[in-house]
C-alpha atoms as a PDB file:
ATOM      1  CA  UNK A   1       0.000   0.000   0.000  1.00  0.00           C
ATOM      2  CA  UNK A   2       1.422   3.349  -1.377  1.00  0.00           C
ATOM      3  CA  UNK A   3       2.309   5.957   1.764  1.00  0.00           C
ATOM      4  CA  UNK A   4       1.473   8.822  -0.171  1.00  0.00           C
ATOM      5  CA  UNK A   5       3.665  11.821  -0.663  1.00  0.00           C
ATOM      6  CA  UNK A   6       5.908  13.075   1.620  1.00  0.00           C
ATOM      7  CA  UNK A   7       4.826  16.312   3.372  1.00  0.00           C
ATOM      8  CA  UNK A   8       6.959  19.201   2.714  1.00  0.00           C
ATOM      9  CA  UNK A   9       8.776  19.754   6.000  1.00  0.00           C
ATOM     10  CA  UNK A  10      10.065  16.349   6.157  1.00  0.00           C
ATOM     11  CA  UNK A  11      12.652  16.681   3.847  1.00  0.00           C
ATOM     12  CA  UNK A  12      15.935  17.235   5.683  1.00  0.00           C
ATOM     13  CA  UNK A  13      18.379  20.316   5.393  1.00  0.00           C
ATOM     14  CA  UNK A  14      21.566  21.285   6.382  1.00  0.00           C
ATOM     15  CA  UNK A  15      20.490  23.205   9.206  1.00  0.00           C
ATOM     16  CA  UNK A  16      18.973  19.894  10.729  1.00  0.00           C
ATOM     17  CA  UNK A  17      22.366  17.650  10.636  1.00  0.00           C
ATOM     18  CA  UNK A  18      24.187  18.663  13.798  1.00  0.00           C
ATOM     19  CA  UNK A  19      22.903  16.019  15.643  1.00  0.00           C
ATOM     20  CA  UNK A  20      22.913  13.179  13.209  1.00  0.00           C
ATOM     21  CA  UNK A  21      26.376  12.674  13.322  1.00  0.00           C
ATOM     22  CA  UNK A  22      27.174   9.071  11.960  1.00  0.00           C
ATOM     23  CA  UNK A  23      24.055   8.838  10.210  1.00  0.00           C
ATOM     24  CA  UNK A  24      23.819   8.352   6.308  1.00  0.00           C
ATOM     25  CA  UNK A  25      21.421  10.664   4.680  1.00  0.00           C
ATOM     26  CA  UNK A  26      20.416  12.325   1.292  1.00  0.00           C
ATOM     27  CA  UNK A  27      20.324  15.969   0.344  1.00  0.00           C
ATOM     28  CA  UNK A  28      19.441  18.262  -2.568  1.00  0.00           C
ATOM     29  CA  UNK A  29      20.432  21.915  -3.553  1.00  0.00           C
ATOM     30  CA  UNK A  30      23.307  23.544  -5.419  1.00  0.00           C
ATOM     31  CA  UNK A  31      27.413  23.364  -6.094  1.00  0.00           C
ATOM     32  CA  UNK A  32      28.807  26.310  -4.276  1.00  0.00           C
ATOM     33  CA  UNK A  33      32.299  25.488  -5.178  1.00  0.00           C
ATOM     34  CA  UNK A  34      34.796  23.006  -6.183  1.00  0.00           C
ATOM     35  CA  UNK A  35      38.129  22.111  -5.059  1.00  0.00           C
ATOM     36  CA  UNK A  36      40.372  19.044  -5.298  1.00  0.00           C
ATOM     37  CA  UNK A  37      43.729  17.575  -3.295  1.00  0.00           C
ATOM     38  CA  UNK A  38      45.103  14.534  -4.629  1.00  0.00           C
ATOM     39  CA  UNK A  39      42.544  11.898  -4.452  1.00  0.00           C
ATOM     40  CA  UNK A  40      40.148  13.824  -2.595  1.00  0.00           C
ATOM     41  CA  UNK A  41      37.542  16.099  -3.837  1.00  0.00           C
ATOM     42  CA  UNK A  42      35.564  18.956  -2.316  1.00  0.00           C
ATOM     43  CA  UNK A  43      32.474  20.629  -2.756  1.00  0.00           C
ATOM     44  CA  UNK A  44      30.055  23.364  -0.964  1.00  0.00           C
ATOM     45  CA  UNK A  45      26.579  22.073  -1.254  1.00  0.00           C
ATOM     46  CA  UNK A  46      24.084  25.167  -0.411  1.00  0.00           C
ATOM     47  CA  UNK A  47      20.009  23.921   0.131  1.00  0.00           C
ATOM     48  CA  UNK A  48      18.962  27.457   1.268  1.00  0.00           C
ATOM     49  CA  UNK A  49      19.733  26.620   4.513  1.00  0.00           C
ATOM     50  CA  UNK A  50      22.853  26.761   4.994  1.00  0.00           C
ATOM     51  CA  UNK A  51      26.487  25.178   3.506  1.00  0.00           C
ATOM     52  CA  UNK A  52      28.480  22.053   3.900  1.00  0.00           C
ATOM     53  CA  UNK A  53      30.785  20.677   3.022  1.00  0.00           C
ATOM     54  CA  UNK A  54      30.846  17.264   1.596  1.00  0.00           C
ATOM     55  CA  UNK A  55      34.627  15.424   0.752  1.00  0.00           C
ATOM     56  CA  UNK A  56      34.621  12.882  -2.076  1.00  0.00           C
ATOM     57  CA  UNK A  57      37.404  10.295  -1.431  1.00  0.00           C
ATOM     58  CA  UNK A  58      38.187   8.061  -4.089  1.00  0.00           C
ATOM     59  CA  UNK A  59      38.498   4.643  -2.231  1.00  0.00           C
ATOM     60  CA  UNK A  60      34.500   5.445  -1.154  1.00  0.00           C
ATOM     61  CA  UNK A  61      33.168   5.540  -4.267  1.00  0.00           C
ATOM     62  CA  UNK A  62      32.402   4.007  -7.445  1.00  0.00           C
ATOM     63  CA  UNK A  63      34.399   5.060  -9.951  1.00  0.00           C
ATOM     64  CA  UNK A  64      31.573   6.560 -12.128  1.00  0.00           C
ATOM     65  CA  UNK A  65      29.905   7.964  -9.022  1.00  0.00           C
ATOM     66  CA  UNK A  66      33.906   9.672  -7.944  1.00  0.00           C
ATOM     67  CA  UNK A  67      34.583  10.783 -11.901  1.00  0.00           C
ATOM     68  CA  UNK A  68      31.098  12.763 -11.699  1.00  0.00           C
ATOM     69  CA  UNK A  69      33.125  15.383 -10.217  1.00  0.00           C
ATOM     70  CA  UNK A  70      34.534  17.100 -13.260  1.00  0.00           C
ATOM     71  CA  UNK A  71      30.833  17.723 -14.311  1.00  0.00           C
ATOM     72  CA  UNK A  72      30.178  19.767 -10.763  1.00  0.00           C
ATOM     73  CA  UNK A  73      30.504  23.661 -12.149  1.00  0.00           C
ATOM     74  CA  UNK A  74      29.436  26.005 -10.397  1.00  0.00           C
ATOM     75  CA  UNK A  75      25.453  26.251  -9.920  1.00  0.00           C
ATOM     76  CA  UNK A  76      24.785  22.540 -10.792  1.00  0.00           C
ATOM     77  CA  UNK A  77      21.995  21.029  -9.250  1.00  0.00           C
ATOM     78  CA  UNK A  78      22.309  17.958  -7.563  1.00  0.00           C
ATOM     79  CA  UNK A  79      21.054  14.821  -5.200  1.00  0.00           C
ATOM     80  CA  UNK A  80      23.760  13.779  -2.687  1.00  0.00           C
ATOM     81  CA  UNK A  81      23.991  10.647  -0.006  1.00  0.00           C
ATOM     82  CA  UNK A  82      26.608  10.523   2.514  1.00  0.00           C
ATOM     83  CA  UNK A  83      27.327   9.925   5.556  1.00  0.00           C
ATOM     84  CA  UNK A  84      27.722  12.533   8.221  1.00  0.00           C
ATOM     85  CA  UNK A  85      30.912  13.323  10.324  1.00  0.00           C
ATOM     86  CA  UNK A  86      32.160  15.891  12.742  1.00  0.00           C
ATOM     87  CA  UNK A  87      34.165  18.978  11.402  1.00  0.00           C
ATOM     88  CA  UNK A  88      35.739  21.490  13.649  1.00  0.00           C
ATOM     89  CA  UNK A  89      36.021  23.830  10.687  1.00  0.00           C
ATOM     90  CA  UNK A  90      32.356  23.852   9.860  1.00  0.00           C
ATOM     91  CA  UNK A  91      29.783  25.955  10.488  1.00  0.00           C
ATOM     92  CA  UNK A  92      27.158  23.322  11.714  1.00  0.00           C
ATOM     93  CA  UNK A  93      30.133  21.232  13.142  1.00  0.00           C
ATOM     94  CA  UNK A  94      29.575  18.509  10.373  1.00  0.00           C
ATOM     95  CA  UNK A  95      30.527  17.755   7.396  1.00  0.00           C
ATOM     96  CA  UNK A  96      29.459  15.168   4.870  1.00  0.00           C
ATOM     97  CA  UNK A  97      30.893  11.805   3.405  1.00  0.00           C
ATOM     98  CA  UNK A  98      29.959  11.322   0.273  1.00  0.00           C
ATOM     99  CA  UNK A  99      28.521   8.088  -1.614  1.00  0.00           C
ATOM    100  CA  UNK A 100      26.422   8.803  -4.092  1.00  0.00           C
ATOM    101  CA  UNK A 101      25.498  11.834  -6.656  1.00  0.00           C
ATOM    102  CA  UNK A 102      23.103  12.225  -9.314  1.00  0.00           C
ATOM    103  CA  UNK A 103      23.306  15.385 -11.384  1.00  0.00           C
ATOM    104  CA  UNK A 104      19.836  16.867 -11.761  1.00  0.00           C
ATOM    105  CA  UNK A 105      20.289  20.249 -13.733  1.00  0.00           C
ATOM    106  CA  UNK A 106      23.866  21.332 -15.116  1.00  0.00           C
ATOM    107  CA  UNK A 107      25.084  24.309 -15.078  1.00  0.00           C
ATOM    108  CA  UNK A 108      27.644  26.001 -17.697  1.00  0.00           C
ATOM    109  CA  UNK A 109      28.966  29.027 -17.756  1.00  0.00           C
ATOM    110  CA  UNK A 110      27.706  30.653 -14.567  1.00  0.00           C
ATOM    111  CA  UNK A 111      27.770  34.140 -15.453  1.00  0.00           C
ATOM    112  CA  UNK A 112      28.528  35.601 -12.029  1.00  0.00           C
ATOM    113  CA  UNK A 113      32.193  34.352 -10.432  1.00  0.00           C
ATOM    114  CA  UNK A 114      34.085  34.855  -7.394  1.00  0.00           C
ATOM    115  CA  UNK A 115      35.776  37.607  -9.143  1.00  0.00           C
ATOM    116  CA  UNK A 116      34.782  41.168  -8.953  1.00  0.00           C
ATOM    117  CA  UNK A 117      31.971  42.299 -10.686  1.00  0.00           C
ATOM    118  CA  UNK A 118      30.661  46.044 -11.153  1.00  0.00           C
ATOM    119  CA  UNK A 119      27.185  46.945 -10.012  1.00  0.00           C
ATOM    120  CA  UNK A 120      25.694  47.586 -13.455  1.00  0.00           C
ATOM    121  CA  UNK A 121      26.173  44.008 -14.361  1.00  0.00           C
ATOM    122  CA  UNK A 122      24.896  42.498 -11.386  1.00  0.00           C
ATOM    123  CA  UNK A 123      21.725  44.056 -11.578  1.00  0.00           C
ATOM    124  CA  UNK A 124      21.865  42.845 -14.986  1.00  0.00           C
ATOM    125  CA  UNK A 125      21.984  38.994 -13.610  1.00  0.00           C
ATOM    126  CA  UNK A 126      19.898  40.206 -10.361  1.00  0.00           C
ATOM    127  CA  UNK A 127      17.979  36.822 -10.038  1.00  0.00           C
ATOM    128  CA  UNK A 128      21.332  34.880 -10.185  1.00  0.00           C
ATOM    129  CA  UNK A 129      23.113  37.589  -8.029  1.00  0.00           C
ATOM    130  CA  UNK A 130      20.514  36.756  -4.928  1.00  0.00           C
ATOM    131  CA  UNK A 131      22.391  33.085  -4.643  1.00  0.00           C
ATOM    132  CA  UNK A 132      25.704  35.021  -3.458  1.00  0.00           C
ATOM    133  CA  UNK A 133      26.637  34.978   0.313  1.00  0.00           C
ATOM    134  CA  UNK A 134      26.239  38.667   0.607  1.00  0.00           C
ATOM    135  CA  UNK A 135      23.039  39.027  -1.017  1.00  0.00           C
ATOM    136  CA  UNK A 136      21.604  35.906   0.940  1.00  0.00           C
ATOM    137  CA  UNK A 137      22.823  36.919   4.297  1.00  0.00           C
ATOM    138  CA  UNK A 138      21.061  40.529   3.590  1.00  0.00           C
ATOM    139  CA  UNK A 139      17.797  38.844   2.497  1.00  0.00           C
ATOM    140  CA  UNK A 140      18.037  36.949   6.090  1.00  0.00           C
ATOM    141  CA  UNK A 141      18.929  39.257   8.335  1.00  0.00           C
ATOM    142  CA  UNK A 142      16.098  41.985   6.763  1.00  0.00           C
ATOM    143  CA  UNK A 143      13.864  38.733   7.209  1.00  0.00           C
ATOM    144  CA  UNK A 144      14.805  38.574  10.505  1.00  0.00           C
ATOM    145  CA  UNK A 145      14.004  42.231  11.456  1.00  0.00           C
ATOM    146  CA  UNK A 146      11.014  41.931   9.726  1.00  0.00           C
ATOM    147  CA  UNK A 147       9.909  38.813  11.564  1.00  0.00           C
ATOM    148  CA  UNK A 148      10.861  40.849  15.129  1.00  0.00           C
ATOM    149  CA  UNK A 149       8.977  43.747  14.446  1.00  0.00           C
ATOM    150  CA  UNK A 150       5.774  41.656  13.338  1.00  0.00           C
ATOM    151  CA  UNK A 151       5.779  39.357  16.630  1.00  0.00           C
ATOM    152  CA  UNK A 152       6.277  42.523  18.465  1.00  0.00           C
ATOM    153  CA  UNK A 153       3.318  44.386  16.645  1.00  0.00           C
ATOM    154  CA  UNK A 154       1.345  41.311  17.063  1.00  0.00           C
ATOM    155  CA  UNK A 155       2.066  41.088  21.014  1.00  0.00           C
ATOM    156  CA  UNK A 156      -0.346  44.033  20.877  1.00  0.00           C
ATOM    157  CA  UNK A 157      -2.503  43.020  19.114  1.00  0.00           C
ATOM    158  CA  UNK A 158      -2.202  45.317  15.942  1.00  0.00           C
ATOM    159  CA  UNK A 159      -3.158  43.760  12.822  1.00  0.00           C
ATOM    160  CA  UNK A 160      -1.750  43.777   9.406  1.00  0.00           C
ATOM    161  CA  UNK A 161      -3.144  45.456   6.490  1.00  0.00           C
ATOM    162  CA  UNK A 162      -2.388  45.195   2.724  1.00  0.00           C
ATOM    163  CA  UNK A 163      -1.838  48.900   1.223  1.00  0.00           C
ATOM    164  CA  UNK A 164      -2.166  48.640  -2.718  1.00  0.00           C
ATOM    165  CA  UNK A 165       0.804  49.339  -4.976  1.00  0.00           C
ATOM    166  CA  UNK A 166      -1.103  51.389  -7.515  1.00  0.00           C
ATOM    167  CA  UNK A 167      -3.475  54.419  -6.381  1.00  0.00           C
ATOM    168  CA  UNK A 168      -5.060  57.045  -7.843  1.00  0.00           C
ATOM    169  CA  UNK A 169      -4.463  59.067  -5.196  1.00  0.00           C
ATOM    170  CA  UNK A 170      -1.764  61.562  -3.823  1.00  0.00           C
ATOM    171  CA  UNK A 171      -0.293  60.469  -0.420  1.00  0.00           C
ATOM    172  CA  UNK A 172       2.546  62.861   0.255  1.00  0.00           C
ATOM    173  CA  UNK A 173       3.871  65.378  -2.126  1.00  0.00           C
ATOM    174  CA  UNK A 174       2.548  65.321  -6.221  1.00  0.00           C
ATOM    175  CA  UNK A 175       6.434  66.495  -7.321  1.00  0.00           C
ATOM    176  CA  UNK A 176       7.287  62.952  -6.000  1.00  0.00           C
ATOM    177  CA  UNK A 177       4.678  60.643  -8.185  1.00  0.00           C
ATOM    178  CA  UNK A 178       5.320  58.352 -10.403  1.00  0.00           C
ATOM    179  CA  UNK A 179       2.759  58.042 -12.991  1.00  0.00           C
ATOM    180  CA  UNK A 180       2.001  54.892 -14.833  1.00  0.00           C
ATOM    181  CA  UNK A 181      -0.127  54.371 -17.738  1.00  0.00           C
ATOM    182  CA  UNK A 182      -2.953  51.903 -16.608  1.00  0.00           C
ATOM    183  CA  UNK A 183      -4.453  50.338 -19.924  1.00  0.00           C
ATOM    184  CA  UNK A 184      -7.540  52.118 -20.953  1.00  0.00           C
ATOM    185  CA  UNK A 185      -8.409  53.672 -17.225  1.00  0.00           C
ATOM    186  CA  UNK A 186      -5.773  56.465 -17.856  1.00  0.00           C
ATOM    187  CA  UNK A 187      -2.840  57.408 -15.459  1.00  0.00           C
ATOM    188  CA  UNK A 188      -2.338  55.906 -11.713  1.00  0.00           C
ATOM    189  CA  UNK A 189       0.782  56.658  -9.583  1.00  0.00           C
ATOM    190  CA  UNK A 190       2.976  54.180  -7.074  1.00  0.00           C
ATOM    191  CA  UNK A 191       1.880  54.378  -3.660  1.00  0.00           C
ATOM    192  CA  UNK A 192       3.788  57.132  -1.711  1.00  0.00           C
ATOM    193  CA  UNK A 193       2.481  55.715   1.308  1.00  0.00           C
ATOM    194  CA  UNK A 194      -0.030  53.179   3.166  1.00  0.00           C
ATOM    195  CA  UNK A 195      -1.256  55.673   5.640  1.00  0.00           C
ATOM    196  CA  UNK A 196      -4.867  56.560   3.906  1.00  0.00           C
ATOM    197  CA  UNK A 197      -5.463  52.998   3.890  1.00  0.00           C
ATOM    198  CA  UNK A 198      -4.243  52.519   7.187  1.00  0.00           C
ATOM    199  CA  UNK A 199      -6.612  55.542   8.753  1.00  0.00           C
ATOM    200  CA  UNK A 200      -9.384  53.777   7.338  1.00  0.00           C
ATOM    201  CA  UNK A 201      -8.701  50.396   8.526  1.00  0.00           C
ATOM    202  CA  UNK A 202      -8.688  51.861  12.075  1.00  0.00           C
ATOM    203  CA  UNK A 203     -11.939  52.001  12.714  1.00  0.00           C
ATOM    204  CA  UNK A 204     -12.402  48.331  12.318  1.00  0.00           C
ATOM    205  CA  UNK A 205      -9.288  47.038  13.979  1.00  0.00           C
ATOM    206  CA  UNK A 206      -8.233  49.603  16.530  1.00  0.00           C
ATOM    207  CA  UNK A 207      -4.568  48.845  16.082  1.00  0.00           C
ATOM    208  CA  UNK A 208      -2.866  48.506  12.264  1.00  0.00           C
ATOM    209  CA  UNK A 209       0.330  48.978  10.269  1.00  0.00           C
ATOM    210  CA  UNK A 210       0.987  47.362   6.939  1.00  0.00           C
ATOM    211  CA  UNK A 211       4.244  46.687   5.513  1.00  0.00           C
ATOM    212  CA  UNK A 212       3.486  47.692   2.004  1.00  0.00           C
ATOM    213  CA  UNK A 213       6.310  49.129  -0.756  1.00  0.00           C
ATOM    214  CA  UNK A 214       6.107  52.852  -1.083  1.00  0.00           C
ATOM    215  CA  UNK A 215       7.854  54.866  -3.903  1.00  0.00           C
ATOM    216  CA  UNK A 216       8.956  58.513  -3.669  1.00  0.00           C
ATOM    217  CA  UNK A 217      10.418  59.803  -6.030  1.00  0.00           C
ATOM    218  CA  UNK A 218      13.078  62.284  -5.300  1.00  0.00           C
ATOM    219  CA  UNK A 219      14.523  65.819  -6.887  1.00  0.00           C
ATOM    220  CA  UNK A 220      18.448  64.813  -6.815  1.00  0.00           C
ATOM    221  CA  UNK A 221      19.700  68.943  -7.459  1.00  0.00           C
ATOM    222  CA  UNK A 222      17.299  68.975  -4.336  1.00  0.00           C
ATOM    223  CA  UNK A 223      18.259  67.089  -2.001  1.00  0.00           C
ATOM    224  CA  UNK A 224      22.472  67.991  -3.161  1.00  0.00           C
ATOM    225  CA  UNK A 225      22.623  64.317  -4.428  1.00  0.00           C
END
């Protein structure tokens, strides 16, 4: 008799291997780097939460499974089983043993390197530029913030409202729109601000805020940008 799917939060991460030292087990996410000594390969594997790293010795593997290694650029996305062992060097305390790999999507000619790379064309390749370790760490910790001020909020029982993006409406100063061309309905403007919404949600809740984007846009001779 089938068991059905798995639900999504038992599939196990990095985060969750500190205490399953010994134990073999299989994981899935991306080649953060590659580096070999000898007869003994290395690799970062990154799963969104967090990176190991997982040694490849030759005497371990089958020969097909160890030679897989020269298709491992950076990017690729792959299924890994090994077993897990303590490291002194690693973040969790762990690293991992490997057995077995199975390539699921290559990945050639990564466009964005360790090397240095200027602003303009990493906002080019923004949705690649997110996997970095900078960019990643800033999405968590603003997360994190986020998070705090919510359960705070919350602790008082405010509630959260949705401000729209588009309005028809002025919210702080009319110098400061932007205007967009809304099909057939004419000209709308980005929300400068959620507080009109907010003021009118008040009278059913008592206690809001929202967390909604606002755009202002600004005179740079102005301001002596």
């Amino acid at each position: 008799m089938s068991q059905g799917p798995k639900r999504w939060n038992e599939r196990l991460y990095i985060r969750d291997l500190a205490d399953r030292v010994g134990e073999t087990h299989t994981l899935q996410g991306w080649v953060q780097f590659t580096c070999k000594s000898g007869k003994i390969r290395f690799l970062g594997l990154r799963d969104g939460s967090g990176i190991v790293q997982c040694v490849m010795v030759q005497e371990e593997m089958e020969s097909q499974q160890f030679d897989l290694f020269s298709q491992l650029k950076q990017e690729t996305s792959i299924r890994l089983t090994g077993v897990v062992q303590p490291s002194e060097r690693s973040q969790y305390g762990i690293e991992i043993l490997a057995r077995e790999i199975e390539i699921l999507g290559t990945s050639n000619q990564f466009p964005i390197t360790p090397k240095e790379h200027g602003i303009d064309f990493l906002l080019g390749y923004r949705h690649l530029w997110l996997r970095s370790k900078r960019q990643a760490a800033i999405s968590q910790i603003r997360s994190t913030i986020i998070q705090a001020i919510r359960d705070f909020l919350f602790s008082f029982h405010f509630v959260q409202m949705d401000s729209p993006v588009i309005t028809r409406s002025v919210g702080e100063e009319p110098k400061g729109l932007f205007s967009v061309d809304y099909f057939d309905l004419g000209t709308v403007y980005l929300a400068q601000t959620g507080q009109l919404y907010l003021e009118a949600s008040i009278s059913a809740h008592g206690r809001v805020f929202c967390f909604g984007p606002t755009f202002l846009q600004r005179n740079r001779k102005q301001d002596g940008i």
